[in-house]
C-alpha atoms as a PDB file:
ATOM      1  CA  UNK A   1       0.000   0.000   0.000  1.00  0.00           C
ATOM      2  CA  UNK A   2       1.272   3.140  -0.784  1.00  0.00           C
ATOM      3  CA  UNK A   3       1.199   6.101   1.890  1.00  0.00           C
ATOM      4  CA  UNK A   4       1.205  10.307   0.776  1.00  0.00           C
ATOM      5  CA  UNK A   5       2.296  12.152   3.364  1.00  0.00           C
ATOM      6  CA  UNK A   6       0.741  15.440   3.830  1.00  0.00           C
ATOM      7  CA  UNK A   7       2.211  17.834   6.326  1.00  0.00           C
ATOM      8  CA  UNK A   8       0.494  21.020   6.821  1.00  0.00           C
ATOM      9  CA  UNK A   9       2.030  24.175   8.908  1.00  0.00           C
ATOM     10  CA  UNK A  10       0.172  26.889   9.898  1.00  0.00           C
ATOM     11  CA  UNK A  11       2.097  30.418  10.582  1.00  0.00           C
ATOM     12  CA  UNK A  12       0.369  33.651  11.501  1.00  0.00           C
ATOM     13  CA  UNK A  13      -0.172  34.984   7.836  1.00  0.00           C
ATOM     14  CA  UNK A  14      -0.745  31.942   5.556  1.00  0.00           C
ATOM     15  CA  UNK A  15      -0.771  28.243   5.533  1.00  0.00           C
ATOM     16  CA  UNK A  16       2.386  26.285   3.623  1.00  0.00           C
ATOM     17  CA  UNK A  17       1.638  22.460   2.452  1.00  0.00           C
ATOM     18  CA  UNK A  18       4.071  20.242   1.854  1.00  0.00           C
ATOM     19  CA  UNK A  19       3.441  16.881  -0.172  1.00  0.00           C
ATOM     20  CA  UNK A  20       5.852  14.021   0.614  1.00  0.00           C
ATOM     21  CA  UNK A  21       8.166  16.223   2.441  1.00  0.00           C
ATOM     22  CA  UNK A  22       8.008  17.577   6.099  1.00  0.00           C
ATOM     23  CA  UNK A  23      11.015  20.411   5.280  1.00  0.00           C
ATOM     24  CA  UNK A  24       9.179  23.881   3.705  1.00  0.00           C
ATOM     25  CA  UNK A  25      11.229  26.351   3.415  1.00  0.00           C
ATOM     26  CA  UNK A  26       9.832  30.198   4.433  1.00  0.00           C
ATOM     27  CA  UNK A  27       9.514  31.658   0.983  1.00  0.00           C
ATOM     28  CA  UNK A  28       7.460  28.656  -0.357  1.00  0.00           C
ATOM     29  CA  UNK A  29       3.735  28.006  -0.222  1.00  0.00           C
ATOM     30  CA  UNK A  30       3.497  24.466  -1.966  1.00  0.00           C
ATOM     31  CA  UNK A  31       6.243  22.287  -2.014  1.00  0.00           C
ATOM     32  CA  UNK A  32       6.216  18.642  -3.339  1.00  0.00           C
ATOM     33  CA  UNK A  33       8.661  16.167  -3.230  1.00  0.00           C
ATOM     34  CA  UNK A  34       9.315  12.675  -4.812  1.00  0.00           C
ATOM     35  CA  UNK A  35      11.329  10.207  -6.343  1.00  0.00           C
ATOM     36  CA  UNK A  36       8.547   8.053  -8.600  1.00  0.00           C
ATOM     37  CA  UNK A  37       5.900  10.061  -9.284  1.00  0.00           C
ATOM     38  CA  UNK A  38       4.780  13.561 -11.135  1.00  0.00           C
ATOM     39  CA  UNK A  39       2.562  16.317 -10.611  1.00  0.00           C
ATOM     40  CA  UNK A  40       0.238  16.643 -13.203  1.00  0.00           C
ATOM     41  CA  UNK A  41      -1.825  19.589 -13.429  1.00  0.00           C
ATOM     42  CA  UNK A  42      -4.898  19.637 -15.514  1.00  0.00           C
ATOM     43  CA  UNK A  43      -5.640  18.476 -19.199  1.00  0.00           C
ATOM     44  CA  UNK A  44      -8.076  19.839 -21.630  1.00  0.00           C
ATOM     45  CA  UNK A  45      -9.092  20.070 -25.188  1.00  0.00           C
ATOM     46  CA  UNK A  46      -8.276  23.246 -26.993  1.00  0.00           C
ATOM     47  CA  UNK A  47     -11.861  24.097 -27.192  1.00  0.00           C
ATOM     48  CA  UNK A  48     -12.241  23.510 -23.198  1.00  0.00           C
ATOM     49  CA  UNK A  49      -8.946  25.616 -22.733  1.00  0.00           C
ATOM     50  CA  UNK A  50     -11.082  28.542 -24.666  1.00  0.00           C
ATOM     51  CA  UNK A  51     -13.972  27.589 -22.998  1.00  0.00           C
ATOM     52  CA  UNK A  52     -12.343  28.770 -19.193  1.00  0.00           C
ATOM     53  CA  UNK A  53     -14.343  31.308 -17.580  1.00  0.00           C
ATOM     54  CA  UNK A  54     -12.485  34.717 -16.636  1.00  0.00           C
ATOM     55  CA  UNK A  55      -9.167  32.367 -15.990  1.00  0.00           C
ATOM     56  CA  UNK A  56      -6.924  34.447 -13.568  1.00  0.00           C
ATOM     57  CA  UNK A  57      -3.619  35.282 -14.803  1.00  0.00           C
ATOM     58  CA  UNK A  58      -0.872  32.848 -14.639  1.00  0.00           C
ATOM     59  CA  UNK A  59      -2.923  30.129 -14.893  1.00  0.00           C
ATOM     60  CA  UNK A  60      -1.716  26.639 -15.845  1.00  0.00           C
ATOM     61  CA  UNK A  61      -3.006  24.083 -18.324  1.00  0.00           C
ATOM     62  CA  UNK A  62      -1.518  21.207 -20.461  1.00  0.00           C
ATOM     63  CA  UNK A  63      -3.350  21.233 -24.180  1.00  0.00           C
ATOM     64  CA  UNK A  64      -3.936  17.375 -25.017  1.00  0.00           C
ATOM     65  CA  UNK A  65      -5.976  18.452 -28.148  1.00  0.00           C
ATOM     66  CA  UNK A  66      -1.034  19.869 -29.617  1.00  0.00           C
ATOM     67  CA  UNK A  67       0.315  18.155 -26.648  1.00  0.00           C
ATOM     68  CA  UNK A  68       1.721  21.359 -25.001  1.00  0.00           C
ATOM     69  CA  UNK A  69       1.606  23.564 -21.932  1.00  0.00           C
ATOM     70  CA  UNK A  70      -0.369  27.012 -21.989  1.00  0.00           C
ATOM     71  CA  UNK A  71      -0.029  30.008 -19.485  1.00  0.00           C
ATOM     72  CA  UNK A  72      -2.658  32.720 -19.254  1.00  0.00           C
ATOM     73  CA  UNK A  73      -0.401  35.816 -19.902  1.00  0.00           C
ATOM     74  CA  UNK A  74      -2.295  39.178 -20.306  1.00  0.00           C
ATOM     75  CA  UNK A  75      -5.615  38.122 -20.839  1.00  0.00           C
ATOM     76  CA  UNK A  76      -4.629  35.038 -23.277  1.00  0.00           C
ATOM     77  CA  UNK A  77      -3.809  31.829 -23.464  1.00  0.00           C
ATOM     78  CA  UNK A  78      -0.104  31.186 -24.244  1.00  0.00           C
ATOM     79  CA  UNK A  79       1.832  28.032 -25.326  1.00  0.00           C
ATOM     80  CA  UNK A  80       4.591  27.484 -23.089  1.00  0.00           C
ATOM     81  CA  UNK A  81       7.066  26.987 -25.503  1.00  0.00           C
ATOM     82  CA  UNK A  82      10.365  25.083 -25.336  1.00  0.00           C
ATOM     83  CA  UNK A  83      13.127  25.952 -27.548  1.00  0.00           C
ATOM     84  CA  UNK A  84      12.404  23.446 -30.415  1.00  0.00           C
ATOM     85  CA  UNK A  85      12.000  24.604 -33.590  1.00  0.00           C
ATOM     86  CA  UNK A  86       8.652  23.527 -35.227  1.00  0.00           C
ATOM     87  CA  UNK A  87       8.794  20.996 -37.889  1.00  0.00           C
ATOM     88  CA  UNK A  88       7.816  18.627 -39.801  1.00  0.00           C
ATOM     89  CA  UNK A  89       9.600  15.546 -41.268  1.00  0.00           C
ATOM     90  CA  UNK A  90       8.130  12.497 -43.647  1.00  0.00           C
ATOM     91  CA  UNK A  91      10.373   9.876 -44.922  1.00  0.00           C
ATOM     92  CA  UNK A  92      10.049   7.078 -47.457  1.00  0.00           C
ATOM     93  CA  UNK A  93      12.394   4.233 -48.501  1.00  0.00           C
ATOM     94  CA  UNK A  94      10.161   1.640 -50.146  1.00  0.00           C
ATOM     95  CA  UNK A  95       7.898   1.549 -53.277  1.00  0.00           C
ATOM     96  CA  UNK A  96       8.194   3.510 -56.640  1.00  0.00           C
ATOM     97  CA  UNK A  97       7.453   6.892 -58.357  1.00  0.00           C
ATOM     98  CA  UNK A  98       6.137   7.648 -61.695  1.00  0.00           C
ATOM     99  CA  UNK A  99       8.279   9.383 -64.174  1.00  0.00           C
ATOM    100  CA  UNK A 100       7.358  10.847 -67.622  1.00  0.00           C
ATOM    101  CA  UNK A 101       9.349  12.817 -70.503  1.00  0.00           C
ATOM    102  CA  UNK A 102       6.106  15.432 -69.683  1.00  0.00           C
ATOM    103  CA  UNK A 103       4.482  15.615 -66.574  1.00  0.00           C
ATOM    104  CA  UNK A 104       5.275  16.142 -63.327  1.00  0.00           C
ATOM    105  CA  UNK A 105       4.061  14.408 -60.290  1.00  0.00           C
ATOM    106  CA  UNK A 106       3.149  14.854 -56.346  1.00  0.00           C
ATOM    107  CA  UNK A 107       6.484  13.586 -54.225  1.00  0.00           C
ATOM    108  CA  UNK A 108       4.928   9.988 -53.453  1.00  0.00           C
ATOM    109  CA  UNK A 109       4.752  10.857 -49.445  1.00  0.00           C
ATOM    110  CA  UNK A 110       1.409  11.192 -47.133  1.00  0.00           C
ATOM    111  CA  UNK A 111       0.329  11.242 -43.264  1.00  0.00           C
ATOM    112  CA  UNK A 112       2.122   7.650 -42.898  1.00  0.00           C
ATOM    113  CA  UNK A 113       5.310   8.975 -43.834  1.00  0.00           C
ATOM    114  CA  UNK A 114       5.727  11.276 -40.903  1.00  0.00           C
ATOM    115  CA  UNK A 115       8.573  10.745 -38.909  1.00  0.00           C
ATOM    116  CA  UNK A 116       8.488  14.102 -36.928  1.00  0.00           C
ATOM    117  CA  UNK A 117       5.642  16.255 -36.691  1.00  0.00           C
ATOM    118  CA  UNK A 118       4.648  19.384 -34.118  1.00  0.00           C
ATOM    119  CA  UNK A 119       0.647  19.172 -34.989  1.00  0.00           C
ATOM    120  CA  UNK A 120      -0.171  22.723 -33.920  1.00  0.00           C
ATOM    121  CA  UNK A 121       2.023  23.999 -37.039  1.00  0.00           C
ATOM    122  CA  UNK A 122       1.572  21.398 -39.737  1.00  0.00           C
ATOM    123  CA  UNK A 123      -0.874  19.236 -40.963  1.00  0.00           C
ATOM    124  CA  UNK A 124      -0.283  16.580 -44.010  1.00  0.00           C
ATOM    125  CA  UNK A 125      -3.296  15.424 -46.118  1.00  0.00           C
ATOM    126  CA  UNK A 126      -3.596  11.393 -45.674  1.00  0.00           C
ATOM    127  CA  UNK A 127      -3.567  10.802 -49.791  1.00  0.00           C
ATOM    128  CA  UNK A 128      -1.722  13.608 -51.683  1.00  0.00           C
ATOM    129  CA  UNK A 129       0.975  14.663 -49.099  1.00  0.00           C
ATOM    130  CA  UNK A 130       0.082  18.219 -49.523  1.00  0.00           C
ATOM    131  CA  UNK A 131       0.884  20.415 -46.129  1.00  0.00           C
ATOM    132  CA  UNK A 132      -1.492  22.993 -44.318  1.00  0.00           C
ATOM    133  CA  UNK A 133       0.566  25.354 -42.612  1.00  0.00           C
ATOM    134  CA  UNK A 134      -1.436  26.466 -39.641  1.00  0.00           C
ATOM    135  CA  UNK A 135       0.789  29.675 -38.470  1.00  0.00           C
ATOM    136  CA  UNK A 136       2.219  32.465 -40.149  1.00  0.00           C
ATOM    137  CA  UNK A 137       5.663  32.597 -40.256  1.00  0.00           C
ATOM    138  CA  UNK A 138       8.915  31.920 -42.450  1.00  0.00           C
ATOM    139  CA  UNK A 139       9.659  28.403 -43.350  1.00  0.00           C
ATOM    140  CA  UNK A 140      12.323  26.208 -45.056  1.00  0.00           C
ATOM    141  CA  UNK A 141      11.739  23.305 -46.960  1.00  0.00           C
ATOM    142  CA  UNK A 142      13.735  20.625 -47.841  1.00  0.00           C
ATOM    143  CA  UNK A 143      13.398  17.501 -49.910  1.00  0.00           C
ATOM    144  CA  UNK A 144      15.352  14.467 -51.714  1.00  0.00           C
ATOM    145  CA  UNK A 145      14.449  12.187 -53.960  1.00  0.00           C
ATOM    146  CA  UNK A 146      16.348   9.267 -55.140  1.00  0.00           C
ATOM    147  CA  UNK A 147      16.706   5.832 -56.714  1.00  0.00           C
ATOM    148  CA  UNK A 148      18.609   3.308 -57.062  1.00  0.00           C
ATOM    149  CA  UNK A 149      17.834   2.379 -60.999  1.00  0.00           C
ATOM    150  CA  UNK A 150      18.337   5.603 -63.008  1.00  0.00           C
ATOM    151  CA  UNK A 151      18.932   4.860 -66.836  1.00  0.00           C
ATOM    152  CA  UNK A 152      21.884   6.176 -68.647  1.00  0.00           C
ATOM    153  CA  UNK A 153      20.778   9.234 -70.676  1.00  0.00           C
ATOM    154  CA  UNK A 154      20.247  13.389 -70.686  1.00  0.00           C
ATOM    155  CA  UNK A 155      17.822  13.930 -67.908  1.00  0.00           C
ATOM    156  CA  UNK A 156      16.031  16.830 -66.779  1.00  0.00           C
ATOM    157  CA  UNK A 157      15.292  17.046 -63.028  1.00  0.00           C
ATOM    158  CA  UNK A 158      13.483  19.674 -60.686  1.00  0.00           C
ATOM    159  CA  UNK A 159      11.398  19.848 -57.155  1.00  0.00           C
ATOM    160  CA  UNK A 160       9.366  22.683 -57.475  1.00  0.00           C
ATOM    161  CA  UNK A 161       6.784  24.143 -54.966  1.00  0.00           C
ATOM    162  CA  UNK A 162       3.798  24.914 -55.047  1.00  0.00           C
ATOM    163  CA  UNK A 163       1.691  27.220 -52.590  1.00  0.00           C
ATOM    164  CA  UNK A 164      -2.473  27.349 -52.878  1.00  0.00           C
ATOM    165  CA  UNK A 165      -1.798  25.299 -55.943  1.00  0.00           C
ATOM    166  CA  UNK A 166       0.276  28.312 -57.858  1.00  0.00           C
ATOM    167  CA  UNK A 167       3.957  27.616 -57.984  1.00  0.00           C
ATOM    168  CA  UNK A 168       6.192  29.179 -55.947  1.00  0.00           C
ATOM    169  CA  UNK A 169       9.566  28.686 -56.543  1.00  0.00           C
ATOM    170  CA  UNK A 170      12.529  25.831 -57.562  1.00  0.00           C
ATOM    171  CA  UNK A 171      13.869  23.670 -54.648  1.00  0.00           C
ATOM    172  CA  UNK A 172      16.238  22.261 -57.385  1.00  0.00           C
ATOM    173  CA  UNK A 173      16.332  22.349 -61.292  1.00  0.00           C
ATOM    174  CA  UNK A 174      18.978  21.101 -63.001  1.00  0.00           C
ATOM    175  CA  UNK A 175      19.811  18.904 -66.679  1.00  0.00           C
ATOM    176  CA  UNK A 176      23.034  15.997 -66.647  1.00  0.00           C
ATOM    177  CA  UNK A 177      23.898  13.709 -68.445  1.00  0.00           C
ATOM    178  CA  UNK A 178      23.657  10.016 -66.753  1.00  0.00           C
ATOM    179  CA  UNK A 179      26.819   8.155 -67.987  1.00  0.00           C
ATOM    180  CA  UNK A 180      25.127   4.328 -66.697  1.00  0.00           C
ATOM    181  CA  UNK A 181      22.439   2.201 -65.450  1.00  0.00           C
ATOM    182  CA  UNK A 182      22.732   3.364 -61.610  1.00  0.00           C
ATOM    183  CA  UNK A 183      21.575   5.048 -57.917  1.00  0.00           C
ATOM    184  CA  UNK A 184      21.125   8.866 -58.768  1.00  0.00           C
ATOM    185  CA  UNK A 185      19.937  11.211 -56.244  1.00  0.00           C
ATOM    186  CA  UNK A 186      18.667  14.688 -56.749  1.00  0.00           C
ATOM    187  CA  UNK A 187      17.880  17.674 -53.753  1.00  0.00           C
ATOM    188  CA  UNK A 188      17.066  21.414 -52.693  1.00  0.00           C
ATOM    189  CA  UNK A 189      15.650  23.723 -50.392  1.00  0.00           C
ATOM    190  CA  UNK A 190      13.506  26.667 -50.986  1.00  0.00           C
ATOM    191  CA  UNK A 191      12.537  29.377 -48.069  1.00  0.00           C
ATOM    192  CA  UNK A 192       9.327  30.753 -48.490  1.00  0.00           C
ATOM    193  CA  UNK A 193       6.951  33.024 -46.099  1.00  0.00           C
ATOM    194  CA  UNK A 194       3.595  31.312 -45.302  1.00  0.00           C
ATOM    195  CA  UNK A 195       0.034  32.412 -43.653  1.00  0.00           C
ATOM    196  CA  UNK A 196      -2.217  30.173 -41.652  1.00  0.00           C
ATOM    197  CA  UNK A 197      -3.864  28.088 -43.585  1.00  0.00           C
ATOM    198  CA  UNK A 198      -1.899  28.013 -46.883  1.00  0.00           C
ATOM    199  CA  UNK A 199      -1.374  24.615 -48.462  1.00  0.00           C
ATOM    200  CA  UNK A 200       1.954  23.882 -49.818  1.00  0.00           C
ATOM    201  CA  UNK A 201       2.953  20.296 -51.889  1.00  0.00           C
ATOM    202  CA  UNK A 202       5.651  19.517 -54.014  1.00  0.00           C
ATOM    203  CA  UNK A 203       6.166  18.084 -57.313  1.00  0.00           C
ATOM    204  CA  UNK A 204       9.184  16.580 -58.676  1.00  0.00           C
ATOM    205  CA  UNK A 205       9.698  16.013 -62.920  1.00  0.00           C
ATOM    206  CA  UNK A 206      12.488  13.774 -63.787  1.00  0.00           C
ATOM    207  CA  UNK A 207      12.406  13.103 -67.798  1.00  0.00           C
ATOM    208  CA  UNK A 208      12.832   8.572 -67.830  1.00  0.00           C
ATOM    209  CA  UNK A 209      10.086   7.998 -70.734  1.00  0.00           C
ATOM    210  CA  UNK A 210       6.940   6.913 -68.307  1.00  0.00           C
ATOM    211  CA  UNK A 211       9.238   4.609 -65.994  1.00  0.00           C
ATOM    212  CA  UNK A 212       8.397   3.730 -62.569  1.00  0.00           C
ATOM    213  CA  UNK A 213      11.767   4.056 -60.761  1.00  0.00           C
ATOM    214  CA  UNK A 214      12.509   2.161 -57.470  1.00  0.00           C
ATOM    215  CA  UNK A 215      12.581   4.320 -54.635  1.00  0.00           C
ATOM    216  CA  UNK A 216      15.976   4.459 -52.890  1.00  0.00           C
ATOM    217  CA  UNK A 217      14.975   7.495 -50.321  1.00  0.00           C
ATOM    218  CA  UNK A 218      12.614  10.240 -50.225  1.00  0.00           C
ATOM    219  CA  UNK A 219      12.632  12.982 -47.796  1.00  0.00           C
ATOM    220  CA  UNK A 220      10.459  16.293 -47.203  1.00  0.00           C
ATOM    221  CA  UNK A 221      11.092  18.309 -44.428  1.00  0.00           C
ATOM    222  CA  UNK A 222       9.675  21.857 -43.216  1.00  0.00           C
ATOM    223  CA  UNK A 223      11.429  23.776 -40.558  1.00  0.00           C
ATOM    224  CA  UNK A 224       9.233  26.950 -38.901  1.00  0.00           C
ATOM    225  CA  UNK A 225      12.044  29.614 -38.688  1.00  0.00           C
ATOM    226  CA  UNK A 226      10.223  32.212 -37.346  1.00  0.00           C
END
């Protein structure tokens, strides 16, 4: 059976509690102490967070809805923020992508490709792979694409994004010439300023007459820089 110990000391202008400990210093109201266990303060939805009445400043909630800490600083409710950057990261080393001496395609990622995500900045569509930013801000992107039965020939290659379906900008364009039969590899990164709710993918073109290439690794990763 497991025992808490609660010690409470009365003075002449306020009561201190202690929790597992019978040592409280002067200058402290609450103290807890222990070696196994966690104070856990309490959990709500965003919408139950909102849905506080007058909430008095500085107080304390963890958001299960993004799986972070808010304050209630100056009549709002604040994420308690560490210092890691926001971002998002979906890898793929399995499968194939389409190739054609015409089109270009969607990079061949989606929602079960995420490796690292922060959910209160990103969100990736569970067929095409496209991206809602859900925060204004600056962000890099980054991407690779590569396989491991490229044909000898010219080729033509380029990642190019594009935001609210209107293209943005190059993450990498480029034209070789493939000496043999072998692993080829081809990557870029683009910075780009973004508004809530602006949906970014990326398309890739790589000129191998209608092929479907084996895919060696692909990678797509956004970074929240400010």
């Amino acid at each position: 059976m497991k025992f808490l110990f609660f010690f409470l000391l009365l003075t002449n202008s306020f009561a201190q509690v202690g929790i597992g400990t019978t040592t409280i210093e002067p200058s402290v109201l609450l103290k807890l102490e222990s070696s196994n266990q966690a104070f856990v303060t309490t959990r709500v939805t965003t919408s139950e967070m909102n849905a506080i009445s007058n909430p008095l400043e500085g107080s304390f909630v963890f958001n299960v809805t993004e799986q972070v800490p808010y304050v209630y600083i100056n009549n709002v409710w604040t994420k308690f923020e560490s210092n890691r950057t926001p971002a998002l990261f979906l890898r793929r080393n399995s499968g194939t992508f389409t190739t054609s001496t015409t089109s270009e395609f969607q990079l061949p990622l989606n929602n079960s490709n995420i490796v690292e995500n922060d959910p209160a900045v990103f969100s990736v569509n569970n067929t095409n792979g496209r991206v809602t930013i859900l925060k204004d801000g600056i962000y890099l992107f980054a991407s690779t694409l590569s396989t491991s039965n490229l044909n000898a020939g010219n080729k033509k290659f380029y990642l190019k994004l594009y935001k609210n379906n209107i293209a943005v900008g190059n993450l990498s364009a480029t034209s070789f010439n493939f000496p043999s039969n072998d692993f080829w590899g081809g990557n870029g990164v683009i910075m780009i300023n973004a508004n809530a709710n602006d949906v970014f993918d990326l398309r890739y073109f790589l000129n191998e007459n209608g092929t479907t290439k084996t895919i060696a690794i692909v990678t797509y990763n956004i970074t929240k820089l400010r």
